[in-house]
N, C-alpha and C. Protein backbone atom coordinates (compact mmCIF):
# COMPACT_ATOMS: atom_id res chain seq x y z
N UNK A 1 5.18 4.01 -7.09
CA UNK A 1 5.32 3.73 -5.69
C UNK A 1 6.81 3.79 -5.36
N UNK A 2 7.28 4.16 -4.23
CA UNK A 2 8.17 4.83 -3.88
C UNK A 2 8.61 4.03 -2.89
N UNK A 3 9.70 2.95 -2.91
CA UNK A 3 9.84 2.14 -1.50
C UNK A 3 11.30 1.67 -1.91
N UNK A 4 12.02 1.21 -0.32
CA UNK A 4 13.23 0.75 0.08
C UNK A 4 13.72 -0.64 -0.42
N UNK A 5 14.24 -0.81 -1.12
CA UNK A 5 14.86 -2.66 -1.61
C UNK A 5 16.16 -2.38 -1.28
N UNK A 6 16.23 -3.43 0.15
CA UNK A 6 17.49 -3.60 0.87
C UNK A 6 17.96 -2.58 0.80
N UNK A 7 19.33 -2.07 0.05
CA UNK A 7 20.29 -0.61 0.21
C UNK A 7 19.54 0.20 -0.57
N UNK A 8 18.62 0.09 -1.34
CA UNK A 8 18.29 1.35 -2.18
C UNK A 8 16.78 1.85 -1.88
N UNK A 9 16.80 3.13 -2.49
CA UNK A 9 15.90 3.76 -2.71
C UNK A 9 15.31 3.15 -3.79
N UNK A 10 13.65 2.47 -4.29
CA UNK A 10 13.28 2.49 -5.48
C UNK A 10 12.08 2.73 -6.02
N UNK A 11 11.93 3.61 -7.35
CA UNK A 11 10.69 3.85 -7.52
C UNK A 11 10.43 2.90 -8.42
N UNK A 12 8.94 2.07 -8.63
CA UNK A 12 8.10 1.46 -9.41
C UNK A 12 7.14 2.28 -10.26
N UNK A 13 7.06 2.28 -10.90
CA UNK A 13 5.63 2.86 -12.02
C UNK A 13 4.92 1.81 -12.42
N UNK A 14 3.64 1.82 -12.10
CA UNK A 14 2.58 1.17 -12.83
C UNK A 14 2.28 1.51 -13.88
N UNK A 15 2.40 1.45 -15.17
CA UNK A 15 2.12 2.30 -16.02
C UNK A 15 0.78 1.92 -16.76
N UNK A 16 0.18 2.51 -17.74
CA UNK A 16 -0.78 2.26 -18.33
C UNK A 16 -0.33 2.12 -19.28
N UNK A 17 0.78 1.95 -19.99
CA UNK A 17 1.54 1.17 -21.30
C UNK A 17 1.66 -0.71 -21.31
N UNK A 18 1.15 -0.88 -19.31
CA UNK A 18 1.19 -2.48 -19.17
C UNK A 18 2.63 -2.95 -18.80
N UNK A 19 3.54 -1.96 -18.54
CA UNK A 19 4.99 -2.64 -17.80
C UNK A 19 4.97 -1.55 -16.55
N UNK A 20 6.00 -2.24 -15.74
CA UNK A 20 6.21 -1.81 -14.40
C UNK A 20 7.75 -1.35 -14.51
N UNK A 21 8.25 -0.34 -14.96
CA UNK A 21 9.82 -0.01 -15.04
C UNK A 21 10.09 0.15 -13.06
N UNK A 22 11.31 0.00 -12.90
CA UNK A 22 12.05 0.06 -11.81
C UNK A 22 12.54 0.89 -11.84
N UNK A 23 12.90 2.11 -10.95
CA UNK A 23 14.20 2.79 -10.92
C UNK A 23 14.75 3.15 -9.71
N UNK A 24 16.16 3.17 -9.76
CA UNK A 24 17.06 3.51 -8.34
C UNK A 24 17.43 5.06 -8.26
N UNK A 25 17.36 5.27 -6.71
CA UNK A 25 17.27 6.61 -7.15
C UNK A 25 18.96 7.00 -6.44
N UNK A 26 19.17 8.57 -6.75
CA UNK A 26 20.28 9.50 -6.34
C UNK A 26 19.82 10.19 -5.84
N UNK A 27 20.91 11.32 -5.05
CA UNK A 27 20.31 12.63 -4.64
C UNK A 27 21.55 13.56 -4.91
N UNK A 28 20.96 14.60 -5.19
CA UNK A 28 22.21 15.89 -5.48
C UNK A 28 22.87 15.65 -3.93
N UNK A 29 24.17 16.44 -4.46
CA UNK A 29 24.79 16.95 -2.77
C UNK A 29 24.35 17.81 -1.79
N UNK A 30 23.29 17.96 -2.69
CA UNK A 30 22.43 19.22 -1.58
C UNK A 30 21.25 18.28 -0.61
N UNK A 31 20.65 17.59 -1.65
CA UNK A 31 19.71 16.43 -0.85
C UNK A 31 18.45 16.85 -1.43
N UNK A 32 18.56 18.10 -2.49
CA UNK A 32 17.25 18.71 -2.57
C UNK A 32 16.48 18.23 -3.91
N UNK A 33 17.15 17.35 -4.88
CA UNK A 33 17.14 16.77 -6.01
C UNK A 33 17.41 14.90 -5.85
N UNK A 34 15.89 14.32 -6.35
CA UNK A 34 16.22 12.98 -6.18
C UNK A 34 15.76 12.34 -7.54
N UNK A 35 16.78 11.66 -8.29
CA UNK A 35 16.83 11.71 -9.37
C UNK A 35 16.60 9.96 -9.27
N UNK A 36 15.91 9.00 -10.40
CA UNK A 36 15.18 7.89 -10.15
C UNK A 36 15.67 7.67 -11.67
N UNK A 37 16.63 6.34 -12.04
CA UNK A 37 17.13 5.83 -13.30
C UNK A 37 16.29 4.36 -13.45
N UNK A 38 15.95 4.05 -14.81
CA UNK A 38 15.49 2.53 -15.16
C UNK A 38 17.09 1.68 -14.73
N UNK A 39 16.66 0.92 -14.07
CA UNK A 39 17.40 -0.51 -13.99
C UNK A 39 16.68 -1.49 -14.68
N UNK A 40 14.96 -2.13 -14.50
CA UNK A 40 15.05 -2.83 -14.72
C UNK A 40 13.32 -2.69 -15.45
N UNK A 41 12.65 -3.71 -15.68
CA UNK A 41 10.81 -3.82 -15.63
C UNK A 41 10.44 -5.05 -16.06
N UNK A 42 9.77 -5.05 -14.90
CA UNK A 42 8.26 -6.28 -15.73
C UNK A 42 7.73 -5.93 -17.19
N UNK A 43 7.36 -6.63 -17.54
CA UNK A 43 6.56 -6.95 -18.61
C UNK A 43 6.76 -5.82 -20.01
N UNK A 44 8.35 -5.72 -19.78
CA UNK A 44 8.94 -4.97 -21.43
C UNK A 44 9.77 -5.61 -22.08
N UNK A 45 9.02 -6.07 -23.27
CA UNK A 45 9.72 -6.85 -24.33
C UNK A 45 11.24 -6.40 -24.48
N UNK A 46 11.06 -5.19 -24.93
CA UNK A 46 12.74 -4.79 -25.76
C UNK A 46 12.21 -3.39 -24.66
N UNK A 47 13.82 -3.00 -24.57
CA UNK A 47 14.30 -1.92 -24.49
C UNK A 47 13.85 -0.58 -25.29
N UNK A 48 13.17 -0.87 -26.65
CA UNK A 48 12.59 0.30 -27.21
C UNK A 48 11.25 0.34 -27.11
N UNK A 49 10.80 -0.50 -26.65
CA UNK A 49 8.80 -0.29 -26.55
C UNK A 49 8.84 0.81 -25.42
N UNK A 50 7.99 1.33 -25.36
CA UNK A 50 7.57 2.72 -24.20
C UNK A 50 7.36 2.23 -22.91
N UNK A 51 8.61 3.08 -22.01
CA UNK A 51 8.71 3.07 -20.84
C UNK A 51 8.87 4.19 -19.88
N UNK A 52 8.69 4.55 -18.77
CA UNK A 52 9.41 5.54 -18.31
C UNK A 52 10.77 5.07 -18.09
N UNK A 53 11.76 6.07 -18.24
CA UNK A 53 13.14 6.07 -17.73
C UNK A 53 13.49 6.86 -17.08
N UNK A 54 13.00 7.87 -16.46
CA UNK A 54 13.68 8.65 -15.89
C UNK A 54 12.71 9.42 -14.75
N UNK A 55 12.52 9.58 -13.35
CA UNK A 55 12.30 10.47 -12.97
C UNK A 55 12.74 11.55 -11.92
N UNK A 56 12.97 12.83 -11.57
CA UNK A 56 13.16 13.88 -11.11
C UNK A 56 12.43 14.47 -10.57
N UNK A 57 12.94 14.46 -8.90
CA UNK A 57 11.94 15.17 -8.37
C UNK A 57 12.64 16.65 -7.30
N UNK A 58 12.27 17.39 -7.39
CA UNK A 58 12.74 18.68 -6.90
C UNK A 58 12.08 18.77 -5.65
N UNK A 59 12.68 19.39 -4.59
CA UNK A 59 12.46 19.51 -3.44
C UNK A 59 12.63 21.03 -3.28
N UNK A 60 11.61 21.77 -3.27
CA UNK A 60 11.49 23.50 -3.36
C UNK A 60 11.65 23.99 -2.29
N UNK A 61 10.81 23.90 -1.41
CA UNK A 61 10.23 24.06 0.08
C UNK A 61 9.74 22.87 0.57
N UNK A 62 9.24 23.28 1.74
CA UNK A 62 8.11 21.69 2.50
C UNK A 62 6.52 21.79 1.90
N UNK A 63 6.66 22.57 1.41
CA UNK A 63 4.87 23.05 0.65
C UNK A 63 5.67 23.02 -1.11
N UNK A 64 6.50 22.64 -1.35
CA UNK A 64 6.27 22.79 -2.99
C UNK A 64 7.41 22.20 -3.77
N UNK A 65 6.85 21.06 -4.88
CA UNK A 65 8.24 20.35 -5.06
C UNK A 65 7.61 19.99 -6.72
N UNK A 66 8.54 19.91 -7.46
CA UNK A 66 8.44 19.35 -8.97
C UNK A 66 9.01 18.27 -9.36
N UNK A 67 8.16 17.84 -10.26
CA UNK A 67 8.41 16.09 -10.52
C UNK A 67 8.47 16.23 -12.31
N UNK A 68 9.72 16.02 -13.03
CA UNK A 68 9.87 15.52 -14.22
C UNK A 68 9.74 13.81 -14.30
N UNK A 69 8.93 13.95 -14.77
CA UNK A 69 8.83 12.23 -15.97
C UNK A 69 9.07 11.89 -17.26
N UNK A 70 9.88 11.27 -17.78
CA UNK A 70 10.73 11.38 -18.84
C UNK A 70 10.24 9.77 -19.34
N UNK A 71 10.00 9.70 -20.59
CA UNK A 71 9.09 8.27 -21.17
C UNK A 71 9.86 8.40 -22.46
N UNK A 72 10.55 7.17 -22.69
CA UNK A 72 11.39 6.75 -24.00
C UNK A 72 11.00 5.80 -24.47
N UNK A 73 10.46 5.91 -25.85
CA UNK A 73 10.20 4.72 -27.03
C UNK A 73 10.57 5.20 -28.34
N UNK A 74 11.31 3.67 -28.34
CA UNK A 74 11.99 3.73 -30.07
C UNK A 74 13.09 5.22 -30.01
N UNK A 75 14.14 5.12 -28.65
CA UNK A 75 14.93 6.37 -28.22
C UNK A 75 14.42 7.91 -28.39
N UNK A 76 13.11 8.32 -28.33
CA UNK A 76 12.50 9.27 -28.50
C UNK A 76 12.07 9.56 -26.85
N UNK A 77 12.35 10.64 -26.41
CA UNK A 77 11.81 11.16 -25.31
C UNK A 77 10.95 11.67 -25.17
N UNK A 78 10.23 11.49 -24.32
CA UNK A 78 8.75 12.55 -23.86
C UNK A 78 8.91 13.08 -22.62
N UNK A 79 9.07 14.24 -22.29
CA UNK A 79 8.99 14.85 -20.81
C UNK A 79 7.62 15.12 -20.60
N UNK A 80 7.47 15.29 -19.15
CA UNK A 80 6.49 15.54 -18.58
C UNK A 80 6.26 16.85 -17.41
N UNK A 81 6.34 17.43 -16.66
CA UNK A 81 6.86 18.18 -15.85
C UNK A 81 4.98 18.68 -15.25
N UNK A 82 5.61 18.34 -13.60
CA UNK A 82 4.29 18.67 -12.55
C UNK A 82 4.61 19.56 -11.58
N UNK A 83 4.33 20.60 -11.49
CA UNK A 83 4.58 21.34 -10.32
C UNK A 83 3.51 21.45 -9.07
N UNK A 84 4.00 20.79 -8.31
CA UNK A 84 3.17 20.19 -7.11
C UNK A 84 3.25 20.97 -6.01
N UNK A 85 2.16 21.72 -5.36
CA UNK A 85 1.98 22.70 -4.30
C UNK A 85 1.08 22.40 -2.98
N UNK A 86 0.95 22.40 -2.14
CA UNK A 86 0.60 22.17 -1.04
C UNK A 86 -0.58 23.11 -0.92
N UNK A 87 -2.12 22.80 -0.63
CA UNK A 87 -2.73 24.08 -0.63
C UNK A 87 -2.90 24.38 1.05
N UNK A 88 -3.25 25.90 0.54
CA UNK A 88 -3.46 26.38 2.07
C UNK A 88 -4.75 26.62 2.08
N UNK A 89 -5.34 26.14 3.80
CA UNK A 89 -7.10 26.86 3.87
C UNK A 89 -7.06 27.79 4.77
């Protein structure tokens, strides 16, 4: 979920690992790249149990945008990558 806390941009993940990571987001100088860092989460013991940390989302067109999800446990990364399109009827 994708919502405003006071000055920031922030995304939440519900995850199905059972924690809720936080992240604040950036945007390139273009505006077309909005990039979402862990600050914080509910219900994660340590820093190395599995979380998302990272997500990226690309802004293509108004019909087409890509979303990297990036999940770190025990400093091991997992990417994810969605390319999301708008259909036409």
């Amino acid at each position: 979920m994708i919502h405003v806390d006071g000055n920031r941009l922030v995304l939440t993940h519900y995850c199905s690992a059972g924690n809720q990571p936080r992240m604040k987001a950036t945007t390139s100088p273009d505006g077309r790249t909005i990039t979402f860092n862990f600050f914080d989460a509910a219900n994660l013991k340590t820093s190395s149990e599995g979380h998302m940390e990272r997500v990226v989302i690309k802004l293509l067109s108004p019909d087409h945008h890509t979303e990297e999800w990036i999940f770190v446990e025990d400093g091991r990364e997992g990417k994810n990558l969605f390319d999301m399109r708008r259909g036409r009827s």
